[in-house]
PDB file of N, CA and C in Angstrom:
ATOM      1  N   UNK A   1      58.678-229.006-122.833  1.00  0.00           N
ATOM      2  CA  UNK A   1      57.977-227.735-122.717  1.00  0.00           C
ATOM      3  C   UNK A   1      58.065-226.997-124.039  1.00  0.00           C
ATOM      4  N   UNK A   2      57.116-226.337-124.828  1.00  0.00           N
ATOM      5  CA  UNK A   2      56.564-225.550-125.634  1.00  0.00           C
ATOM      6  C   UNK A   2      57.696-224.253-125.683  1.00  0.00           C
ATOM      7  N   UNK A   3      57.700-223.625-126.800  1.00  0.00           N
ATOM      8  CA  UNK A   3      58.620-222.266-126.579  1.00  0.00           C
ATOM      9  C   UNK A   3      57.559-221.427-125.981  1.00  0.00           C
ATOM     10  N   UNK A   4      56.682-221.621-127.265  1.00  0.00           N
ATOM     11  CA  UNK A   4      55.487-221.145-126.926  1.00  0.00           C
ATOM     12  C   UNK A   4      53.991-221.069-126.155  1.00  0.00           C
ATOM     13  N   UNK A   5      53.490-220.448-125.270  1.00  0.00           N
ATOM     14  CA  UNK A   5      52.228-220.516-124.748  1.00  0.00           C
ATOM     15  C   UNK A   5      51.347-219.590-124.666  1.00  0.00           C
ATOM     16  N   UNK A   6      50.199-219.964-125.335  1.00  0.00           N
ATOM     17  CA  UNK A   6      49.018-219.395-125.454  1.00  0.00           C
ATOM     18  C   UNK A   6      48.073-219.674-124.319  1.00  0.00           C
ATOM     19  N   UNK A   7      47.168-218.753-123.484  1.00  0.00           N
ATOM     20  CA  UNK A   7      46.294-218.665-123.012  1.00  0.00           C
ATOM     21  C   UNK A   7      45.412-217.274-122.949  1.00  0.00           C
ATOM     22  N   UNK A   8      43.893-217.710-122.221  1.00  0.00           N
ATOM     23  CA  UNK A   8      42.901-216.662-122.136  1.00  0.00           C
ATOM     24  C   UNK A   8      42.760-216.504-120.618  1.00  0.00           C
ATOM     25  N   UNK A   9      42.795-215.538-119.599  1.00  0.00           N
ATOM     26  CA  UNK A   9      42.955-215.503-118.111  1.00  0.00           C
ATOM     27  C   UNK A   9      42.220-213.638-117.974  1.00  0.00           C
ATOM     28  N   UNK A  10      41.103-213.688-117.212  1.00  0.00           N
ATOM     29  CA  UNK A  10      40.444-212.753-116.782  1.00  0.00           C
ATOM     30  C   UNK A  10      39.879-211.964-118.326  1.00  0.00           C
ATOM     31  N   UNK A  11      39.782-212.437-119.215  1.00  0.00           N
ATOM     32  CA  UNK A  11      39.634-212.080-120.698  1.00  0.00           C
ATOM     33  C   UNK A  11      40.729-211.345-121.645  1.00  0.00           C
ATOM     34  N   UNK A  12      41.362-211.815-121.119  1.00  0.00           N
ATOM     35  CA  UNK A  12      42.969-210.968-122.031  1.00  0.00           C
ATOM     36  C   UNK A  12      43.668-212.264-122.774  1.00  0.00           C
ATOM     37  N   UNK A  13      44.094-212.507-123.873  1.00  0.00           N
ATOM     38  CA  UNK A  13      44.679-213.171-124.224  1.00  0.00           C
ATOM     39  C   UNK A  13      46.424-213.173-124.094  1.00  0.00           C
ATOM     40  N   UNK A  14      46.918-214.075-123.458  1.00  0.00           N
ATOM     41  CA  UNK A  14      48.754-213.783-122.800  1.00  0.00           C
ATOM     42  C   UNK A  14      49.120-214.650-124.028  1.00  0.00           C
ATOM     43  N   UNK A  15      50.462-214.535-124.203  1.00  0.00           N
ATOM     44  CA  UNK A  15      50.774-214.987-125.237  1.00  0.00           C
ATOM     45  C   UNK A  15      52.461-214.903-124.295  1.00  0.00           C
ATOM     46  N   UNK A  16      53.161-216.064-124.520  1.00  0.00           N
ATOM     47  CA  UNK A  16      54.553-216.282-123.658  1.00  0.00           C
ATOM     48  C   UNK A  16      55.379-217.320-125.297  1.00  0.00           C
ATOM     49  N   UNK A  17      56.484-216.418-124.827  1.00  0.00           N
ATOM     50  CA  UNK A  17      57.652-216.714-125.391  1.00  0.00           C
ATOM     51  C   UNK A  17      59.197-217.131-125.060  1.00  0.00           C
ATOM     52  N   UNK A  18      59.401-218.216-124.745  1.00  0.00           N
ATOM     53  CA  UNK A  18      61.086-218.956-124.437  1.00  0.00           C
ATOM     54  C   UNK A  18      61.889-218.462-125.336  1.00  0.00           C
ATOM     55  N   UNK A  19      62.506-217.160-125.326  1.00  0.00           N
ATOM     56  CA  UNK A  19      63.775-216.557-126.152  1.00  0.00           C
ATOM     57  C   UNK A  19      65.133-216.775-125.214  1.00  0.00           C
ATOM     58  N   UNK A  20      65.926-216.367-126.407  1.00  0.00           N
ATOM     59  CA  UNK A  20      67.849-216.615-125.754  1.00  0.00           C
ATOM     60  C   UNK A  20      67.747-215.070-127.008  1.00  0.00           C
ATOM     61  N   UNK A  21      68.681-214.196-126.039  1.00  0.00           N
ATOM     62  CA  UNK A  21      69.177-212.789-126.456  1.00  0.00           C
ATOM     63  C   UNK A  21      70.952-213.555-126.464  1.00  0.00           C
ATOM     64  N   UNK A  22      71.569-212.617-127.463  1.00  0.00           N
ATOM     65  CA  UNK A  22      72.744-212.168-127.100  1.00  0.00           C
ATOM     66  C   UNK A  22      73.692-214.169-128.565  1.00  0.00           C
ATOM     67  N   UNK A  23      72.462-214.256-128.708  1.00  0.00           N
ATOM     68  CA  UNK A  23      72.985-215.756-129.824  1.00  0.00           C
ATOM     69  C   UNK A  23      74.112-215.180-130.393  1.00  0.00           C
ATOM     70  N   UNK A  24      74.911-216.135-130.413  1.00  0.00           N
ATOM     71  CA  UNK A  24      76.016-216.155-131.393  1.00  0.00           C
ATOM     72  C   UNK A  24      75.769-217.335-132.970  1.00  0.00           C
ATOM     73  N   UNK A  25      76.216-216.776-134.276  1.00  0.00           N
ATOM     74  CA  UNK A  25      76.106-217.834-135.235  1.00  0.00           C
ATOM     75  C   UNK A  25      76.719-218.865-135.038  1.00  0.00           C
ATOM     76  N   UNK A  26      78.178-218.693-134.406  1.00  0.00           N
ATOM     77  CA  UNK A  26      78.621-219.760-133.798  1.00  0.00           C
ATOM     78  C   UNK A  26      78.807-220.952-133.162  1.00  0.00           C
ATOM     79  N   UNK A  27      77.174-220.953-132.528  1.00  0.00           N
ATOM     80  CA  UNK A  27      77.296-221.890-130.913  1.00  0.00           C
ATOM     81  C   UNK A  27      75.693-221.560-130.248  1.00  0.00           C
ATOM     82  N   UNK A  28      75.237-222.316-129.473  1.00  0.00           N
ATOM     83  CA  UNK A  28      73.935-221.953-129.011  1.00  0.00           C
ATOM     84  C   UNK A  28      74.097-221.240-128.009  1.00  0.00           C
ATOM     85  N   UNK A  29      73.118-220.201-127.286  1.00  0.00           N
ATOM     86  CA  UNK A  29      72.685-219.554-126.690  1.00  0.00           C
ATOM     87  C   UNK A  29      73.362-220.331-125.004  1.00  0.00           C
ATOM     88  N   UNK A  30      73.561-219.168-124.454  1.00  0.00           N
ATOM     89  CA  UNK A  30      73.816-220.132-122.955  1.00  0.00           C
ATOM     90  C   UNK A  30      72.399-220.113-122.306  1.00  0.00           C
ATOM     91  N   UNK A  31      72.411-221.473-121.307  1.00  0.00           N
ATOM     92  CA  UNK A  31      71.227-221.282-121.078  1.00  0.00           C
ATOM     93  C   UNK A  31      70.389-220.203-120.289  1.00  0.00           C
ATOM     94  N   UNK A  32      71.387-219.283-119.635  1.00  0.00           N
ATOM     95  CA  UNK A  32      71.279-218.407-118.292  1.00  0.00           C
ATOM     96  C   UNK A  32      70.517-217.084-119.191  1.00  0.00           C
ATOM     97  N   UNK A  33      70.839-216.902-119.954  1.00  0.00           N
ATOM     98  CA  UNK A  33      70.187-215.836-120.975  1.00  0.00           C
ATOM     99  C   UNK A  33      68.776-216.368-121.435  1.00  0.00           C
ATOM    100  N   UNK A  34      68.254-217.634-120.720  1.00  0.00           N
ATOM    101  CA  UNK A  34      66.458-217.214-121.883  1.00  0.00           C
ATOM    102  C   UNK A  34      65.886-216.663-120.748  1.00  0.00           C
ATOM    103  N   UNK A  35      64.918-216.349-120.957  1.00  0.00           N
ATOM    104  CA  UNK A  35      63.834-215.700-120.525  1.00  0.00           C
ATOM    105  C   UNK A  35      62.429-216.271-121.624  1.00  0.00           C
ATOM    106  N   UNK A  36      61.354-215.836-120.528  1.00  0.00           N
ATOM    107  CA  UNK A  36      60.080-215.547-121.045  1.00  0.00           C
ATOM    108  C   UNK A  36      59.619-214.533-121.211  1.00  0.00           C
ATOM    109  N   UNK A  37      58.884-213.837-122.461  1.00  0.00           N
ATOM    110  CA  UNK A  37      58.318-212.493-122.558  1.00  0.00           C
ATOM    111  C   UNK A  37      56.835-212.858-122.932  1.00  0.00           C
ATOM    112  N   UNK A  38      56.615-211.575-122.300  1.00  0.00           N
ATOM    113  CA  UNK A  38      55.011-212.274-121.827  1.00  0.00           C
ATOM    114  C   UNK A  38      54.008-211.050-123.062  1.00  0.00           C
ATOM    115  N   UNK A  39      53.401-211.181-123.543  1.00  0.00           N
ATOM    116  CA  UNK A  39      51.949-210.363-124.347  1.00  0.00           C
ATOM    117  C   UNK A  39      51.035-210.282-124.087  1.00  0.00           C
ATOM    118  N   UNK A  40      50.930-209.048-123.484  1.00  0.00           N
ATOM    119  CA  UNK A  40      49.136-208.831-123.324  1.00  0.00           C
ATOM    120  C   UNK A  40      48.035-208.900-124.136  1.00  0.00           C
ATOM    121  N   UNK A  41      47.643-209.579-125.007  1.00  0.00           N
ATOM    122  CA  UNK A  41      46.668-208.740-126.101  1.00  0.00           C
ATOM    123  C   UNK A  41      47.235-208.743-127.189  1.00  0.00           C
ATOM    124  N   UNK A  42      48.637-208.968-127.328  1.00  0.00           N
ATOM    125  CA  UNK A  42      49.520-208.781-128.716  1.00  0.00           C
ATOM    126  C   UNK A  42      50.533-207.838-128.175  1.00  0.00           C
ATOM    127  N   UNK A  43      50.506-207.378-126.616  1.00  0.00           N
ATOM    128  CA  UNK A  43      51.600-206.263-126.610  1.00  0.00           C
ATOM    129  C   UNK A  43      52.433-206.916-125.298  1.00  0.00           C
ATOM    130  N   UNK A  44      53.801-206.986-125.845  1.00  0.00           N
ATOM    131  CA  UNK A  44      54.782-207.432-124.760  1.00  0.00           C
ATOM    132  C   UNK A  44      54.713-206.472-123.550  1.00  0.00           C
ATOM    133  N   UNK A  45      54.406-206.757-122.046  1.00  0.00           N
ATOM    134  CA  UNK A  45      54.728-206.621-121.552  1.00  0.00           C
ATOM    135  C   UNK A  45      55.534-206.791-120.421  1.00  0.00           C
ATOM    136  N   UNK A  46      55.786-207.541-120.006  1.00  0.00           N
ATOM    137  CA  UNK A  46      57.453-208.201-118.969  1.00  0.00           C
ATOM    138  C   UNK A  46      57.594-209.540-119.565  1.00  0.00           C
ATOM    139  N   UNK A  47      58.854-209.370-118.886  1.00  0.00           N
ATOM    140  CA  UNK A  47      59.353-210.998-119.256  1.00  0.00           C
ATOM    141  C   UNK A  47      60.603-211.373-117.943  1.00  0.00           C
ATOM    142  N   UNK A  48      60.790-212.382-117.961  1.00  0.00           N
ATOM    143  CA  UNK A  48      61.201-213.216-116.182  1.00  0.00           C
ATOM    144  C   UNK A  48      61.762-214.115-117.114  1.00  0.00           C
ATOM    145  N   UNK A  49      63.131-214.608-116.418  1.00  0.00           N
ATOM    146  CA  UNK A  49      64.152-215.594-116.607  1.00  0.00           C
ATOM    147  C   UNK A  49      63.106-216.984-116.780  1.00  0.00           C
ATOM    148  N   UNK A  50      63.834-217.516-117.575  1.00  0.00           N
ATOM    149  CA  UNK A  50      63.112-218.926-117.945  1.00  0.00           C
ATOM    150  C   UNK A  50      64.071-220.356-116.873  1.00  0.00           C
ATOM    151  N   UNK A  51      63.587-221.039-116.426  1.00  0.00           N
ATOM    152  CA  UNK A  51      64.622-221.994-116.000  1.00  0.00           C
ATOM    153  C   UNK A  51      63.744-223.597-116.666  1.00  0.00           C
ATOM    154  N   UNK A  52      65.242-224.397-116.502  1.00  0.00           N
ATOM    155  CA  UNK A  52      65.300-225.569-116.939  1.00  0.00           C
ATOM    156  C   UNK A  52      64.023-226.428-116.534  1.00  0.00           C
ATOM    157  N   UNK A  53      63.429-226.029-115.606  1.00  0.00           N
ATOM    158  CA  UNK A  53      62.520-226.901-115.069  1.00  0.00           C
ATOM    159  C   UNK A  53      61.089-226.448-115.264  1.00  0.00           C
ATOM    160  N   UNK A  54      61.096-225.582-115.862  1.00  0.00           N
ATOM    161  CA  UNK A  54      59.964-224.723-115.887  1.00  0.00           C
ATOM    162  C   UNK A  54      58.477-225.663-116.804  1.00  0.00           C
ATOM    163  N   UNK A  55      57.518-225.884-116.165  1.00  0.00           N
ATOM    164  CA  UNK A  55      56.555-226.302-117.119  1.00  0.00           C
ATOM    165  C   UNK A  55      55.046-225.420-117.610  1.00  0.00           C
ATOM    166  N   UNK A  56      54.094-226.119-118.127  1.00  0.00           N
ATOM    167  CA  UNK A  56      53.204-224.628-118.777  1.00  0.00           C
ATOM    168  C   UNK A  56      52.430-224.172-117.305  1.00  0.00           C
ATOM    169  N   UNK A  57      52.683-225.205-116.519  1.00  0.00           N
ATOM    170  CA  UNK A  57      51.508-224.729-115.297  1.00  0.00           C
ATOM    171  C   UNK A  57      52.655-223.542-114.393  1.00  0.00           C
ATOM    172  N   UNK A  58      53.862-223.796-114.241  1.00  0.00           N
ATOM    173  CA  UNK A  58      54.546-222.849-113.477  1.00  0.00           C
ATOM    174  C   UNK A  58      54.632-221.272-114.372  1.00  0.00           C
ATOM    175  N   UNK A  59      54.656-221.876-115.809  1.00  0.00           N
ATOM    176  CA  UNK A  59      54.497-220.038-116.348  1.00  0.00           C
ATOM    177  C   UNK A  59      53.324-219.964-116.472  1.00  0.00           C
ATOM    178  N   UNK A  60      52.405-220.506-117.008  1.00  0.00           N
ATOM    179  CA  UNK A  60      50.802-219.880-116.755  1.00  0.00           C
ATOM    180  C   UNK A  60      50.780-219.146-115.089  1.00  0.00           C
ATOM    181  N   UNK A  61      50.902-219.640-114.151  1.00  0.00           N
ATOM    182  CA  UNK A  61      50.826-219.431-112.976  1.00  0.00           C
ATOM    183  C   UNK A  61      51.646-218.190-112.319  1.00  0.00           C
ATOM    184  N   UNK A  62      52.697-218.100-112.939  1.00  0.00           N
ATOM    185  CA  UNK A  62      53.632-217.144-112.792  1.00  0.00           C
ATOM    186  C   UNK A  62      53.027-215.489-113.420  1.00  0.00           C
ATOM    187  N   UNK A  63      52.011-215.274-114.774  1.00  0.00           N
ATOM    188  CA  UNK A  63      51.417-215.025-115.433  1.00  0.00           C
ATOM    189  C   UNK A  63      50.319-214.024-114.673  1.00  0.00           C
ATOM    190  N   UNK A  64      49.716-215.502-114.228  1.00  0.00           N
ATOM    191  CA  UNK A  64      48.276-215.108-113.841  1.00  0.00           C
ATOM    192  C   UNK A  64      48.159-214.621-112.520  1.00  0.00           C
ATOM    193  N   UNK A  65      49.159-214.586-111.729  1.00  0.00           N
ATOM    194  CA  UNK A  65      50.007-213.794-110.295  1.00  0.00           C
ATOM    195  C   UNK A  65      50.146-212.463-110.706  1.00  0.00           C
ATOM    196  N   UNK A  66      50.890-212.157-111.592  1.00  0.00           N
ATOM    197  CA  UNK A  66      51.127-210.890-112.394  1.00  0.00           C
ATOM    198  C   UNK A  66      49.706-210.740-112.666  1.00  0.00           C
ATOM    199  N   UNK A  67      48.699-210.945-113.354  1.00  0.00           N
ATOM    200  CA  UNK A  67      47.597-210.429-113.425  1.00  0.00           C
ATOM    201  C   UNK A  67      47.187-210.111-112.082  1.00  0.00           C
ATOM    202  N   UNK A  68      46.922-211.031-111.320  1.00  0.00           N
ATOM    203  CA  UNK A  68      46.027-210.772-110.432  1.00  0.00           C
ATOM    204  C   UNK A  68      46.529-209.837-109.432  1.00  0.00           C
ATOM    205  N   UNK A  69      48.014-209.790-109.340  1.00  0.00           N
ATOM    206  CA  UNK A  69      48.259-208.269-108.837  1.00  0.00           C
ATOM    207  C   UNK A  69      48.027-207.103-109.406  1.00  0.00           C
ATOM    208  N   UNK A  70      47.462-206.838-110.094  1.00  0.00           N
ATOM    209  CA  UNK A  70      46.847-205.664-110.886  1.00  0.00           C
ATOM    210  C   UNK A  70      47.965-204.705-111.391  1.00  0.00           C
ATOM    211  N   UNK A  71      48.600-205.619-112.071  1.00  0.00           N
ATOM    212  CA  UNK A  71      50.166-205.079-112.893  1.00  0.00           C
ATOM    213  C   UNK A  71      49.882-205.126-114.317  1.00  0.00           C
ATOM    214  N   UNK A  72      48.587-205.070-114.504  1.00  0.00           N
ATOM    215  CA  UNK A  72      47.990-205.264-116.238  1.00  0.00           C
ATOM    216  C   UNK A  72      48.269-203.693-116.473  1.00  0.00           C
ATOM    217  N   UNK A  73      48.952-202.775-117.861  1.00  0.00           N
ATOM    218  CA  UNK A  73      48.691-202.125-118.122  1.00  0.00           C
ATOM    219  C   UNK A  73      48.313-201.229-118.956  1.00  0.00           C
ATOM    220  N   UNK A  74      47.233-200.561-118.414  1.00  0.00           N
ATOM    221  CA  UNK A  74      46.150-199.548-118.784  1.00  0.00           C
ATOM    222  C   UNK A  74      46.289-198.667-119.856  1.00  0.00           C
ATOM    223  N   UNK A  75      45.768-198.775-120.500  1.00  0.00           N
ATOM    224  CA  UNK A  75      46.006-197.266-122.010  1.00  0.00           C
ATOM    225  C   UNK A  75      45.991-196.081-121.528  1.00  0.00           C
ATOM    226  N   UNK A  76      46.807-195.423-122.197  1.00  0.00           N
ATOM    227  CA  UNK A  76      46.967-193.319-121.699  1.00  0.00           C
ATOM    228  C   UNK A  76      45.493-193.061-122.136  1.00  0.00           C
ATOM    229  N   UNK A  77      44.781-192.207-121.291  1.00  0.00           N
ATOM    230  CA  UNK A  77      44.051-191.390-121.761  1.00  0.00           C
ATOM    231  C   UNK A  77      44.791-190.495-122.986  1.00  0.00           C
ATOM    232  N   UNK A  78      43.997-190.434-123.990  1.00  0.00           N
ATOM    233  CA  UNK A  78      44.593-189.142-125.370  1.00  0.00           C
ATOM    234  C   UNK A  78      43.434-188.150-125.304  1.00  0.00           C
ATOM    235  N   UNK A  79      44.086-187.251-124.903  1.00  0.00           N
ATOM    236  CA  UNK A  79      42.832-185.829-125.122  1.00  0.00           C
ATOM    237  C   UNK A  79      43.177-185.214-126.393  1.00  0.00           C
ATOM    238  N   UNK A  80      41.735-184.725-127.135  1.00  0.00           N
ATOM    239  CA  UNK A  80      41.727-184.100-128.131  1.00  0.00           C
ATOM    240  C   UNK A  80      41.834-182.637-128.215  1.00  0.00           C
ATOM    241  N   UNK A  81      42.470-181.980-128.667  1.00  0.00           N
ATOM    242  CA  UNK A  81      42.134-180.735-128.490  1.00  0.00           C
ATOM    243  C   UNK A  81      41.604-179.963-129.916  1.00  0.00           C
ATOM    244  N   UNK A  82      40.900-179.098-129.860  1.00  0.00           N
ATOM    245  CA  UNK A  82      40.156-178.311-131.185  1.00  0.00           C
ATOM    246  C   UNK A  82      41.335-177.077-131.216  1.00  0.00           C
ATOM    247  N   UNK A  83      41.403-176.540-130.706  1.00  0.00           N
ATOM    248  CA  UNK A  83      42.377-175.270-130.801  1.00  0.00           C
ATOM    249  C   UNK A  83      43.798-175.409-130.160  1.00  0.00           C
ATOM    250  N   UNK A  84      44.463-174.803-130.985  1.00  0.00           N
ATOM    251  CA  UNK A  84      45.759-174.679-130.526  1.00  0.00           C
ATOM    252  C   UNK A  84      46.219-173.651-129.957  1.00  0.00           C
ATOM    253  N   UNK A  85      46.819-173.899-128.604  1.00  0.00           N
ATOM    254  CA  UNK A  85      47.189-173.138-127.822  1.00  0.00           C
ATOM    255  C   UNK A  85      47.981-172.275-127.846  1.00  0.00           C
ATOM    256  N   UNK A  86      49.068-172.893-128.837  1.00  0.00           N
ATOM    257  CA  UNK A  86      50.184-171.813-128.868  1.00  0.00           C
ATOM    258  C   UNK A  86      49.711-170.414-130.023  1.00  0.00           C
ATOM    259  N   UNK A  87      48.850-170.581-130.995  1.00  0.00           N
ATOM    260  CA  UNK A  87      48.187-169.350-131.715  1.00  0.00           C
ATOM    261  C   UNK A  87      47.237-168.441-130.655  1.00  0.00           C
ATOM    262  N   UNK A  88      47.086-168.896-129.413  1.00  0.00           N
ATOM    263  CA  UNK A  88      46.055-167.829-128.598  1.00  0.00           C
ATOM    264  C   UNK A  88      44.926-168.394-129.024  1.00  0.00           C
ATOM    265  N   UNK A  89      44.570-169.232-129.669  1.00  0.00           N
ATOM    266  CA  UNK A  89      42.939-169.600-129.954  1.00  0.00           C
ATOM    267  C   UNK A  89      41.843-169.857-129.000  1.00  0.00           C
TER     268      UNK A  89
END
């Protein structure tokens, strides 16, 4: 299995990553610490324990569940404002 996986699903590009937090220079990573972090578009949003058995169809799938529960998320509205409030304008 890939560290990495790229796909395109409902027109968003996901982008998944097999990391280990917490490395020592010492010694490798235990395995209980990787995880997958997942990118929306270029922007991380969750990430779920990785296991030993895991292949691209169980994290694509895992992924595209999360999409299709409508857990994609949405940009803040930014309002503009012309005057500033705190001068009384």
């Amino acid at each position: 299995m890939k560290d990495v996986l790229s796909f395109t699903f409902n027109g968003h590009v996901y982008t998944c990553r097999n990391e280990s937090s917490n490395v020592s220079a010492a010694g490798l990573a235990r395995p209980s610490n990787a995880e997958w972090r997942v990118a929306l578009d270029g922007v991380d949003v969750f990430q779920f324990p990785s296991a030993r058995d895991d292949t691209e169809e169980s994290v694509r799938r895992r992924v595209t569940e999360w999409d299709e529960a409508g857990c994609q998320l949405t940009p803040k509205l930014v309002t503009a404002f012309t005057e500033d409030e705190r001068f009384g304008e």
